[in-house]
N, C-alpha and C. Protein backbone atom coordinates (compact mmCIF):
# COMPACT_ATOMS: atom_id res chain seq x y z
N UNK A 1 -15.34 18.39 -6.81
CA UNK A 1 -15.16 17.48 -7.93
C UNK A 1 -14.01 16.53 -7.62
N UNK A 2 -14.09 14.97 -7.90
CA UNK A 2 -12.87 14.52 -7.67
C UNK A 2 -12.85 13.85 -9.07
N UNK A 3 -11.57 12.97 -9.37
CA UNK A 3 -11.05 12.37 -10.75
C UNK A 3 -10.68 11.00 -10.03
N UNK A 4 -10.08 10.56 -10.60
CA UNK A 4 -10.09 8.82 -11.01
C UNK A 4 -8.47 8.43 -11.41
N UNK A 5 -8.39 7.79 -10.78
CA UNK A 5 -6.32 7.46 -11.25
C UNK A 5 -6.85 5.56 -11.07
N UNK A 6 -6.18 4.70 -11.80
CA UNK A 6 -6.67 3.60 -11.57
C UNK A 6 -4.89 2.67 -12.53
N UNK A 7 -4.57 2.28 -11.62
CA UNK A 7 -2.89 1.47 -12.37
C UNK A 7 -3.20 -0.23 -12.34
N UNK A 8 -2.92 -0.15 -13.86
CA UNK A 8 -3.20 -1.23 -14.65
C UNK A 8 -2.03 -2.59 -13.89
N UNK A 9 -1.14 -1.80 -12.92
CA UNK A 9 0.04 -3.05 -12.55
C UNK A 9 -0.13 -2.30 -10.95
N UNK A 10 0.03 -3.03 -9.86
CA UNK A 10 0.14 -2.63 -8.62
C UNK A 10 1.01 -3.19 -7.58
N UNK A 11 1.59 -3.01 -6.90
CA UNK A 11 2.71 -3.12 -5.96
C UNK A 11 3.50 -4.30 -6.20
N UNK A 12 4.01 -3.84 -7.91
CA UNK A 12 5.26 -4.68 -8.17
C UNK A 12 6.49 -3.28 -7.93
N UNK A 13 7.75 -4.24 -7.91
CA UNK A 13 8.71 -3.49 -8.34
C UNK A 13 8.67 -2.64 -9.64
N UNK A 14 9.21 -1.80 -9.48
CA UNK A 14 9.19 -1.03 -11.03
C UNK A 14 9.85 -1.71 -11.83
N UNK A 15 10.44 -2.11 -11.61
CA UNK A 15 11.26 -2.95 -12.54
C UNK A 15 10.72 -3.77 -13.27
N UNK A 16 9.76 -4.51 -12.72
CA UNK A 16 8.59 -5.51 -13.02
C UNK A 16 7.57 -4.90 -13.99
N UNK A 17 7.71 -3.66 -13.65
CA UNK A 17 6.31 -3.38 -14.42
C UNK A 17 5.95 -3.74 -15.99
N UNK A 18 7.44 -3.60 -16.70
CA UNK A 18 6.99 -3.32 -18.00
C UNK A 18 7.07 -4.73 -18.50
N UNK A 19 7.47 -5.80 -17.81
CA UNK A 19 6.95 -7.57 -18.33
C UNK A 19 5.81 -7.98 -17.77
N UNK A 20 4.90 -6.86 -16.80
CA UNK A 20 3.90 -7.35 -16.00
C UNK A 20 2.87 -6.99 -17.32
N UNK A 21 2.79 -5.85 -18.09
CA UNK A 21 2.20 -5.18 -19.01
C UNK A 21 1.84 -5.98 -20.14
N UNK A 22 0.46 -6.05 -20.18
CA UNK A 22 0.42 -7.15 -21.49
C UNK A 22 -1.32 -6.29 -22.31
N UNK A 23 -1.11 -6.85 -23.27
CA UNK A 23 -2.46 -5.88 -23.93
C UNK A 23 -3.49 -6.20 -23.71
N UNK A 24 -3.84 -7.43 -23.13
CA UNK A 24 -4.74 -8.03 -22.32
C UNK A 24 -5.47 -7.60 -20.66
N UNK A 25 -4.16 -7.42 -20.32
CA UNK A 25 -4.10 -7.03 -18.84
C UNK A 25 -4.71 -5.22 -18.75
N UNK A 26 -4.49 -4.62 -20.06
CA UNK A 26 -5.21 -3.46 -19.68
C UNK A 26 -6.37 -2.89 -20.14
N UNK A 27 -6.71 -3.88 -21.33
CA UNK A 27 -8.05 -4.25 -21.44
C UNK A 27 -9.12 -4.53 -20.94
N UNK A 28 -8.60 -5.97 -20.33
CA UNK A 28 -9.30 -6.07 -18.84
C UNK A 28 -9.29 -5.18 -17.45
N UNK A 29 -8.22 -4.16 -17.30
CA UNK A 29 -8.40 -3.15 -16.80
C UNK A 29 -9.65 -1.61 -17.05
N UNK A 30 -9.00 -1.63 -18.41
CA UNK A 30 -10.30 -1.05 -18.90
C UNK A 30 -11.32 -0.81 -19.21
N UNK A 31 -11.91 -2.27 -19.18
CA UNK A 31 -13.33 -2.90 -19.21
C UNK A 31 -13.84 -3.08 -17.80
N UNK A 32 -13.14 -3.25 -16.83
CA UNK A 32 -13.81 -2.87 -15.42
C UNK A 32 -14.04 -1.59 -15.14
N UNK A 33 -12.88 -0.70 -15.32
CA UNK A 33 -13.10 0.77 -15.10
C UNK A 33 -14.82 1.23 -16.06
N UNK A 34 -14.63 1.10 -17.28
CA UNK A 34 -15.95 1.85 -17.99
C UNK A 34 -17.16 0.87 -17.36
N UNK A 35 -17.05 -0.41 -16.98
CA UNK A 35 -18.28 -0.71 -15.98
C UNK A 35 -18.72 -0.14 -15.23
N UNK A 36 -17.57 -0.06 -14.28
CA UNK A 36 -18.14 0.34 -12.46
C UNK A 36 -18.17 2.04 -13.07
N UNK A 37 -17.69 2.90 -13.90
CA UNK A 37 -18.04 3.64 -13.75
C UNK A 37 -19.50 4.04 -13.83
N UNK A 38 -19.70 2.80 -14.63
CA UNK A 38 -21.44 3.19 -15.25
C UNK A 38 -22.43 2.81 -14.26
N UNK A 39 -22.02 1.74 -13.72
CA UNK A 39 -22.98 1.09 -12.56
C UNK A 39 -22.80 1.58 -11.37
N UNK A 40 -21.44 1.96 -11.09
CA UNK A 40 -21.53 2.33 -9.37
C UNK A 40 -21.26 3.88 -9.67
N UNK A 41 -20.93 4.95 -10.21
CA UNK A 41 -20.62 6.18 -10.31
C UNK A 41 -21.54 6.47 -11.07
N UNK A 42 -22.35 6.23 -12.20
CA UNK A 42 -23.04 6.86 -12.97
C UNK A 42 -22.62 7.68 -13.89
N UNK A 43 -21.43 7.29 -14.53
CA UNK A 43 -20.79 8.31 -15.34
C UNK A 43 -21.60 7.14 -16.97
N UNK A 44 -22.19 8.13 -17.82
CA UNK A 44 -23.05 7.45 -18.75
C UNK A 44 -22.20 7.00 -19.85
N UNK A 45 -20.96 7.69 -19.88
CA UNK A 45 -20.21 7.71 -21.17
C UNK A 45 -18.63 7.93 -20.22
N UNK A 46 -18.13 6.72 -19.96
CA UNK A 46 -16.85 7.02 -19.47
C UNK A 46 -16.16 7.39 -20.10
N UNK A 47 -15.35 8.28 -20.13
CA UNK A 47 -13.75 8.59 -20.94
C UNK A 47 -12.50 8.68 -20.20
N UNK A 48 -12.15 7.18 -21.01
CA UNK A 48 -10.45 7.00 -20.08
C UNK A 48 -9.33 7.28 -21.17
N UNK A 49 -8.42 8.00 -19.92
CA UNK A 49 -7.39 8.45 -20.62
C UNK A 49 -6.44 7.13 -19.87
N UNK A 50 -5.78 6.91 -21.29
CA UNK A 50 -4.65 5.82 -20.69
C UNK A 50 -3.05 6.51 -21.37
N UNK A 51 -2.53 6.50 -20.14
CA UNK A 51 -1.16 6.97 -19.74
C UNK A 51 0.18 5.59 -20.46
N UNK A 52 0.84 6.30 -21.38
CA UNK A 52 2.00 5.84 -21.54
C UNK A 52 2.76 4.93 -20.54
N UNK A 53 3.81 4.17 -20.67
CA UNK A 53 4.39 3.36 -19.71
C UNK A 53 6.26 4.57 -19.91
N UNK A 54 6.64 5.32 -20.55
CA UNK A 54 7.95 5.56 -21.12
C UNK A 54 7.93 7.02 -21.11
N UNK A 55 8.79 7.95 -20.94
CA UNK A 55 8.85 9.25 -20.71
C UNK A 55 8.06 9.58 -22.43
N UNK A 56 7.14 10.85 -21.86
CA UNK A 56 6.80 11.43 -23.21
C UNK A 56 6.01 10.30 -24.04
N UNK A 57 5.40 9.12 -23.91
CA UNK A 57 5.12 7.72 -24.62
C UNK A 57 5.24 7.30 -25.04
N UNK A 58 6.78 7.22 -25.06
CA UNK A 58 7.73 6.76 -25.65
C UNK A 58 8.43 7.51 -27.05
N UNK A 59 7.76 8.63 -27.37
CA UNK A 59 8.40 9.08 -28.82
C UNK A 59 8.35 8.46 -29.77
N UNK A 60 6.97 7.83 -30.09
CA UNK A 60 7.07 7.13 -31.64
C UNK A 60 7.95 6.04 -31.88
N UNK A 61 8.31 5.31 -30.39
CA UNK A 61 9.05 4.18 -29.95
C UNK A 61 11.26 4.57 -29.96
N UNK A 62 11.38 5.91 -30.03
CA UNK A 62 12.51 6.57 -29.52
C UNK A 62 13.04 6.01 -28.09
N UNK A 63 11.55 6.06 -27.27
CA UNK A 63 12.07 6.01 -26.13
C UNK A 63 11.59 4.86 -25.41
N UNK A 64 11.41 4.08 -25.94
CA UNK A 64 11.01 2.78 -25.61
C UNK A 64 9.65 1.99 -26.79
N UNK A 65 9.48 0.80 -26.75
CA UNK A 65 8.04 -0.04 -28.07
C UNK A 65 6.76 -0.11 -27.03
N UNK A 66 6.79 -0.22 -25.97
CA UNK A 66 5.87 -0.85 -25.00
C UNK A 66 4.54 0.32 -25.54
N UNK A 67 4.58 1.47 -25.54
CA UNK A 67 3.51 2.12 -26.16
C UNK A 67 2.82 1.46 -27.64
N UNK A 68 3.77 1.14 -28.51
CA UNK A 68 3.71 0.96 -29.92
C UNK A 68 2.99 -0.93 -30.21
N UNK A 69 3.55 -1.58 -28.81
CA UNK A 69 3.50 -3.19 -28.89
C UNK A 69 2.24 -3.44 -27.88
N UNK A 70 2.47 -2.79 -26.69
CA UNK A 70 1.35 -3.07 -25.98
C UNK A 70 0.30 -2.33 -25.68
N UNK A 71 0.47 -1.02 -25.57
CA UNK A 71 -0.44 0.21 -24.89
C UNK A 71 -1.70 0.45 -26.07
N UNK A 72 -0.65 0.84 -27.11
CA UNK A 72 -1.43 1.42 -28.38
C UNK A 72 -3.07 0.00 -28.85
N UNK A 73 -2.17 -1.15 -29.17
CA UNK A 73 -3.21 -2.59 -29.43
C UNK A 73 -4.07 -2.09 -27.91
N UNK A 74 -3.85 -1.84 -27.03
CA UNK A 74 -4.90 -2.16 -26.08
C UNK A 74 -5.64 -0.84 -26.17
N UNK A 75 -5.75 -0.03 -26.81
CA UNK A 75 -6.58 1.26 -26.65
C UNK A 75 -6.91 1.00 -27.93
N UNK A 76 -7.04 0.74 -29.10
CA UNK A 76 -7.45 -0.03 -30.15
C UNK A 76 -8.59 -0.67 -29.81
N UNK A 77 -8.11 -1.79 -28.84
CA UNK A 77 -9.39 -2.94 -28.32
C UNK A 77 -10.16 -2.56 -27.72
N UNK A 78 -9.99 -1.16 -27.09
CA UNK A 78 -11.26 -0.84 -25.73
C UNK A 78 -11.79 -0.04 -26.79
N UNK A 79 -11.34 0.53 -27.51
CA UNK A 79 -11.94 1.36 -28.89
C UNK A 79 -13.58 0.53 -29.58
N UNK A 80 -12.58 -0.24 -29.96
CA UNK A 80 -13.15 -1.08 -30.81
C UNK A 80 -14.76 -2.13 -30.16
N UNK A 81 -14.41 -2.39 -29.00
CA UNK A 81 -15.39 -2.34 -27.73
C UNK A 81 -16.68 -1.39 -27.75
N UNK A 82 -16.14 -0.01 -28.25
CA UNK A 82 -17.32 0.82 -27.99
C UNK A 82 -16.86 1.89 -26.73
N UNK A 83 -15.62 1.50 -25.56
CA UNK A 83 -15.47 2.25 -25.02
C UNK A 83 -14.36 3.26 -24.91
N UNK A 84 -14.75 4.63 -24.90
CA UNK A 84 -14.19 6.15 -25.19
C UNK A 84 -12.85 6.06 -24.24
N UNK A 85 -11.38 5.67 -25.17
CA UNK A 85 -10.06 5.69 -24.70
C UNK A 85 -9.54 6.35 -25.91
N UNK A 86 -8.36 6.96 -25.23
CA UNK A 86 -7.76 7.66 -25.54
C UNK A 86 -5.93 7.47 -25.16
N UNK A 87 -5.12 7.40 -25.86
CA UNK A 87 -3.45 7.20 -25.36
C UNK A 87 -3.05 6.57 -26.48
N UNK A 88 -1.94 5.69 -26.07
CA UNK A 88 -1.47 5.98 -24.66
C UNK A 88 -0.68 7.78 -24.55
N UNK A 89 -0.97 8.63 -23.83
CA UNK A 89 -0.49 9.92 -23.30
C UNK A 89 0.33 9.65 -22.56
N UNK A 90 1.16 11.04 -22.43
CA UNK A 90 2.40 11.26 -21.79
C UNK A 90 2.06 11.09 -20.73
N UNK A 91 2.47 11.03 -19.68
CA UNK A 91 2.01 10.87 -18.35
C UNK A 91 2.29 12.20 -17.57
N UNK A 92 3.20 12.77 -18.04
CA UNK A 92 3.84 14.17 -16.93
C UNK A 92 3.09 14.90 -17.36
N UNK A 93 1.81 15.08 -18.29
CA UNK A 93 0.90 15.81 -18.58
C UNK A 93 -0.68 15.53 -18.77
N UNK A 94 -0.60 14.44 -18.22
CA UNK A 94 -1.97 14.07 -18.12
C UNK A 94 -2.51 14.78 -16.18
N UNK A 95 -1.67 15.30 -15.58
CA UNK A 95 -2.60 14.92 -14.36
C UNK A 95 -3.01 16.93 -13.81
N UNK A 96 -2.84 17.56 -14.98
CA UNK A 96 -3.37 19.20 -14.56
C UNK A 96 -4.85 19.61 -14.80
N UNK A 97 -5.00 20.06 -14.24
CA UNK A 97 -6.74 21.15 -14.55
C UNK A 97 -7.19 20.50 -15.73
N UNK A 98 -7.05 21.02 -16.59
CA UNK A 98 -7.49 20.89 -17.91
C UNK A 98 -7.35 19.64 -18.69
N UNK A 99 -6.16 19.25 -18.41
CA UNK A 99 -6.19 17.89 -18.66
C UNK A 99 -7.03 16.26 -18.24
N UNK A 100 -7.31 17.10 -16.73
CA UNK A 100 -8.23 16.03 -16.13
C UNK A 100 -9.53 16.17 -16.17
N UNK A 101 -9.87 17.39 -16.88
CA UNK A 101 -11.10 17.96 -17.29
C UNK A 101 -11.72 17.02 -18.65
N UNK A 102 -10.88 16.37 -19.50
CA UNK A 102 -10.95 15.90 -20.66
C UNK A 102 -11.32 14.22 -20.51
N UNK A 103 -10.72 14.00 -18.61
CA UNK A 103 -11.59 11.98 -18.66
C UNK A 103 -12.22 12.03 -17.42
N UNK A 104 -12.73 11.10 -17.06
CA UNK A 104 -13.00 10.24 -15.96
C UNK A 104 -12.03 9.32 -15.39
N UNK A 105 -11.44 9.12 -15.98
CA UNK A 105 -10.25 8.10 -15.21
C UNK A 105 -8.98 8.00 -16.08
N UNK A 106 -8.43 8.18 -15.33
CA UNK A 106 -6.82 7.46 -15.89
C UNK A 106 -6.28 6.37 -15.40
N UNK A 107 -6.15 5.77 -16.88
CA UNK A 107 -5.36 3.93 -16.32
C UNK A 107 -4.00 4.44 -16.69
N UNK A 108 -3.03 4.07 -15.52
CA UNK A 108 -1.91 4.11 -15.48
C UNK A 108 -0.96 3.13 -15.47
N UNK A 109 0.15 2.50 -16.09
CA UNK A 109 1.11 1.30 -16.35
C UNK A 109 1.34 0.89 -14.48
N UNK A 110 1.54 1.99 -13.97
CA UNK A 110 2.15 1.25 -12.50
C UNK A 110 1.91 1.89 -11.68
N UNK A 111 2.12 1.45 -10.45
CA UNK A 111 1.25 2.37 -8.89
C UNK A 111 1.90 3.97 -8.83
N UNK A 112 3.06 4.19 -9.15
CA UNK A 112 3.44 5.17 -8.49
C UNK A 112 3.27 6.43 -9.71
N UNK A 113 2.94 6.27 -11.07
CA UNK A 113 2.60 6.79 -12.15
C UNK A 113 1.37 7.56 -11.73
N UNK A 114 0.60 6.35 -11.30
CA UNK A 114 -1.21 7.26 -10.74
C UNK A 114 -1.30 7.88 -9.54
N UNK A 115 -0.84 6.90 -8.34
CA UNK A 115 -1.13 7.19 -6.98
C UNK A 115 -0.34 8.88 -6.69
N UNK A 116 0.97 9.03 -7.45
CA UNK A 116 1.85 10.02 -6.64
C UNK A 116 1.23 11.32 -7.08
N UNK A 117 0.03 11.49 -8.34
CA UNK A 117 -0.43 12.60 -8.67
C UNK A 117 -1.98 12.71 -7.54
N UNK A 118 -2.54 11.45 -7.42
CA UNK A 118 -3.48 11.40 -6.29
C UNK A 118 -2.88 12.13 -5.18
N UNK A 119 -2.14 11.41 -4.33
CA UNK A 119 -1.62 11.75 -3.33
C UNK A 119 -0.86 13.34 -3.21
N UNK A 120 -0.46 13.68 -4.07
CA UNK A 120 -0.25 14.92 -4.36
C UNK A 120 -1.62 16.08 -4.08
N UNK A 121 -2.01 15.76 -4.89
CA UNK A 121 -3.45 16.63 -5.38
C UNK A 121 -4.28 16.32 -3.85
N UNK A 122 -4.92 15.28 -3.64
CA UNK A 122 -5.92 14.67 -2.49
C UNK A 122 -5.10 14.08 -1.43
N UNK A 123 -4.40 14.02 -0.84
CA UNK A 123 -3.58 13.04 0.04
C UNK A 123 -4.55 13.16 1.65
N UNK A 124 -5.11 13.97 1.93
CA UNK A 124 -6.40 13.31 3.13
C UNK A 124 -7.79 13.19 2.97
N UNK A 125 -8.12 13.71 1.55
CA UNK A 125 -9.03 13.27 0.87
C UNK A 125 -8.89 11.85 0.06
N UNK A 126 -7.91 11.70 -0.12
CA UNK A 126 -7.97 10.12 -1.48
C UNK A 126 -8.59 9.20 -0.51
N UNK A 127 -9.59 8.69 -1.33
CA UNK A 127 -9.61 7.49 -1.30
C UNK A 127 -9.62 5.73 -2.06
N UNK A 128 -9.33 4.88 -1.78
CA UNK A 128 -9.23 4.09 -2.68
C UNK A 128 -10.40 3.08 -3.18
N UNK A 129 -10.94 2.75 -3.90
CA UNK A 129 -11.74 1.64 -4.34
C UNK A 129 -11.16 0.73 -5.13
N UNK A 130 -11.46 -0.31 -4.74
CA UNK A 130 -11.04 -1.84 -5.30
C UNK A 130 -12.65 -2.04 -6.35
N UNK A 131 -12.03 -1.78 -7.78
CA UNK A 131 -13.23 -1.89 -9.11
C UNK A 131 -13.49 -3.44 -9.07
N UNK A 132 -14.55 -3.60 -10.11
CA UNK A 132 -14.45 -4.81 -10.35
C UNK A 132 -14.88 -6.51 -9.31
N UNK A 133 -15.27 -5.39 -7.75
CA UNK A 133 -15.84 -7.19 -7.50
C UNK A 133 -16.92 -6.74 -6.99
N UNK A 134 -18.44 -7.62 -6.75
CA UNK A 134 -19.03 -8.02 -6.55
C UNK A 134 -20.32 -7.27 -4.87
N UNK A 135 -19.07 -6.47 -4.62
CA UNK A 135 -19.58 -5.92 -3.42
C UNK A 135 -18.27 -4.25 -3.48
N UNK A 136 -19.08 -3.23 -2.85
CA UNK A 136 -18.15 -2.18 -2.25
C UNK A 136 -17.22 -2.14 -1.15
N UNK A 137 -15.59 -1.52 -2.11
CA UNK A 137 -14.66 -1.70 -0.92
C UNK A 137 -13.98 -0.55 -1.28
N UNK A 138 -13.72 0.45 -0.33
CA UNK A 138 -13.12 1.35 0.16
C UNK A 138 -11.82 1.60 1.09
N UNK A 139 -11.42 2.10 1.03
CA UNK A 139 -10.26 1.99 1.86
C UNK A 139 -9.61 3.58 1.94
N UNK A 140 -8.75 4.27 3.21
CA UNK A 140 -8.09 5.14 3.44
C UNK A 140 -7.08 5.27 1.85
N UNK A 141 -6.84 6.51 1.24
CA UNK A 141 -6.23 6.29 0.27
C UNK A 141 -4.46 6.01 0.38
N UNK A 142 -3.77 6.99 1.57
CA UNK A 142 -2.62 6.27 2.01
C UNK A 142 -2.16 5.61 3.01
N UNK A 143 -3.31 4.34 2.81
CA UNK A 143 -2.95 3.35 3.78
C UNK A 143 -3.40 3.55 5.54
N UNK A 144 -2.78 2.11 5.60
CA UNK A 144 -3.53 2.24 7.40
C UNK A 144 -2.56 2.88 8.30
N UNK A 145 -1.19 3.35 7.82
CA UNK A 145 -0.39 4.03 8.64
C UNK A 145 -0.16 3.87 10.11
N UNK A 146 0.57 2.43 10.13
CA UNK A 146 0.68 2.25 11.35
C UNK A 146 1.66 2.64 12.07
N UNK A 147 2.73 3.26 11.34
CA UNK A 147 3.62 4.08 12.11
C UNK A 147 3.61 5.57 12.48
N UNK A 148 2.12 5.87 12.54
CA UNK A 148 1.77 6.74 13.81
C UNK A 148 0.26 5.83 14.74
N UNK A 149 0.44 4.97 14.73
CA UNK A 149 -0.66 4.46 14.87
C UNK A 149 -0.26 4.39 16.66
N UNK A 150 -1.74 5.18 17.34
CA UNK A 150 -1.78 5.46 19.11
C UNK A 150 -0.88 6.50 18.90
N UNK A 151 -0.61 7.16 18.17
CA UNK A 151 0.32 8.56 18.48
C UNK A 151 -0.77 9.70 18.53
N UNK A 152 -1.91 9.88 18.43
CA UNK A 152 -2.67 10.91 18.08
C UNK A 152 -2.29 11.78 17.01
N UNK A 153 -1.30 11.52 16.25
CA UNK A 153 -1.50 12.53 14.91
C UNK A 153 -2.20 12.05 13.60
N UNK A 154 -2.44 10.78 13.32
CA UNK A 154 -3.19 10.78 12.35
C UNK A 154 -4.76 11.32 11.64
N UNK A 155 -4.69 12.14 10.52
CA UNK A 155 -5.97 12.67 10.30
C UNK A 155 -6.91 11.75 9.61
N UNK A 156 -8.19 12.24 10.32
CA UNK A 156 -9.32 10.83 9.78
C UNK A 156 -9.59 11.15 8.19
N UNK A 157 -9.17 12.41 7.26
CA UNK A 157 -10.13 13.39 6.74
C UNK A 157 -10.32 11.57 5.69
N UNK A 158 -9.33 11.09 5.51
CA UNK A 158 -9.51 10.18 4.06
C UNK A 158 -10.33 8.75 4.44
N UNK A 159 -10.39 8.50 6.01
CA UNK A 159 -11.15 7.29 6.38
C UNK A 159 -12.83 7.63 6.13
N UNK A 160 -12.83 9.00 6.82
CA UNK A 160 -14.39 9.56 6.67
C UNK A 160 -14.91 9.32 5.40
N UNK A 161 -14.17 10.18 4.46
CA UNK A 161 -13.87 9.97 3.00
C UNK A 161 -14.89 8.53 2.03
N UNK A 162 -13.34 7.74 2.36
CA UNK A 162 -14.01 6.22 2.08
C UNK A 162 -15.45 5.98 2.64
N UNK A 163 -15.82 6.61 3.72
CA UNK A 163 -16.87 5.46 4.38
C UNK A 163 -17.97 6.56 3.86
N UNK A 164 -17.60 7.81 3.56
CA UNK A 164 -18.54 8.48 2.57
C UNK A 164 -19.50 7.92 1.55
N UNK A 165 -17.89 7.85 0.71
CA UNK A 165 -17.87 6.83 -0.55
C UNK A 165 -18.24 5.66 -0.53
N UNK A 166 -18.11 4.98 -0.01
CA UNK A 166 -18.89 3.47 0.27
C UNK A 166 -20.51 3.37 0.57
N UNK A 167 -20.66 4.46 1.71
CA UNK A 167 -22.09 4.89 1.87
C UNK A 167 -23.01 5.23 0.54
N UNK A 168 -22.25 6.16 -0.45
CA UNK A 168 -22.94 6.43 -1.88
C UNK A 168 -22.93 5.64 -2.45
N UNK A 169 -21.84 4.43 -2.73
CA UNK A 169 -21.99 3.26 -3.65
C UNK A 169 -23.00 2.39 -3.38
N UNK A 170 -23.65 2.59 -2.30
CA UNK A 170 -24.35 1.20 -1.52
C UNK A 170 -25.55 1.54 -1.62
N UNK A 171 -25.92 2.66 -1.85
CA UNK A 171 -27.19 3.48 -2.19
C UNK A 171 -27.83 3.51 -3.04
């Protein structure tokens, strides 16, 4: 069985993230995800869990508004859409057994929110897909690693992986 991590902001600074965040931007995140899930995965009824941007999701805006100003209106709108979201959730508890038992994907505020529970969990299994265009793209999930690159230690398990995955999408 694998799961779905998908970040609504990508290789900004962290710092960046939370002016990159707009209720728009994860809307339109979210409306690609419940597509391709339907068209290229076949999941009939996606259910995304969308992850807080603020420890805990902020605490009823204790610990930051970005849940309350941006997250919350945008899980509203994918609601209201017709498609099955849920959040914004804590994030330090969205990524166990049971918890990931409950979506298909998690949209996450920023890369290292989604990827570091991927990479954790799958790190020569992950692989990555680029949602949303027009043709299938796959990729090794941590990267092309060129600093072992001609050393003979790199493992193929996550290139195979992708070209797995790409092979089923194309099918």
């Amino acid at each position: 069985m694998f799961w779905r991590s998908v970040p609504v902001t990508i290789h900004i600074p962290l710092a960046e993230a939370p002016t990159a965040l707009t209720t728009e931007l994860i809307v339109k995140t979210g409306r690609i995800v419940d597509h391709d899930l339907r068209a290229r995965f076949g999941v009939t009824r996606p259910r995304l869990a969308v992850a807080g941007l603020n420890p805990h999701a902020g605490e009823g805006g204790a610990m930051g508004q970005e849940e309350i100003t941006i997250i919350g209106p945008a899980v509203e709108a994918l609601r209201s859409e017709g498609i099955d979201a849920v959040g914004p959730l804590s994030a330090d508890t969205m990524f166990h057994p049971k918890a990931r038992a409950r979506y298909d994907a998690a949209l996450t505020m920023y890369h290292d929110q989604g990827l570091i529970p991927v990479k954790t969990l799958a790190f020569d299994e992950g692989v990555n897909v680029t949602l949303g265009l027009p043709f299938v793209r796959t990729s090794p999930d941590h990267g092309t690693a060129f600093d072992i690159a001609g050393k003979g230690l790199a493992n193929p398990a996550s290139l195979i992986a992708a070209l797995k995955l790409a092979d089923r999408l194309t099918r």
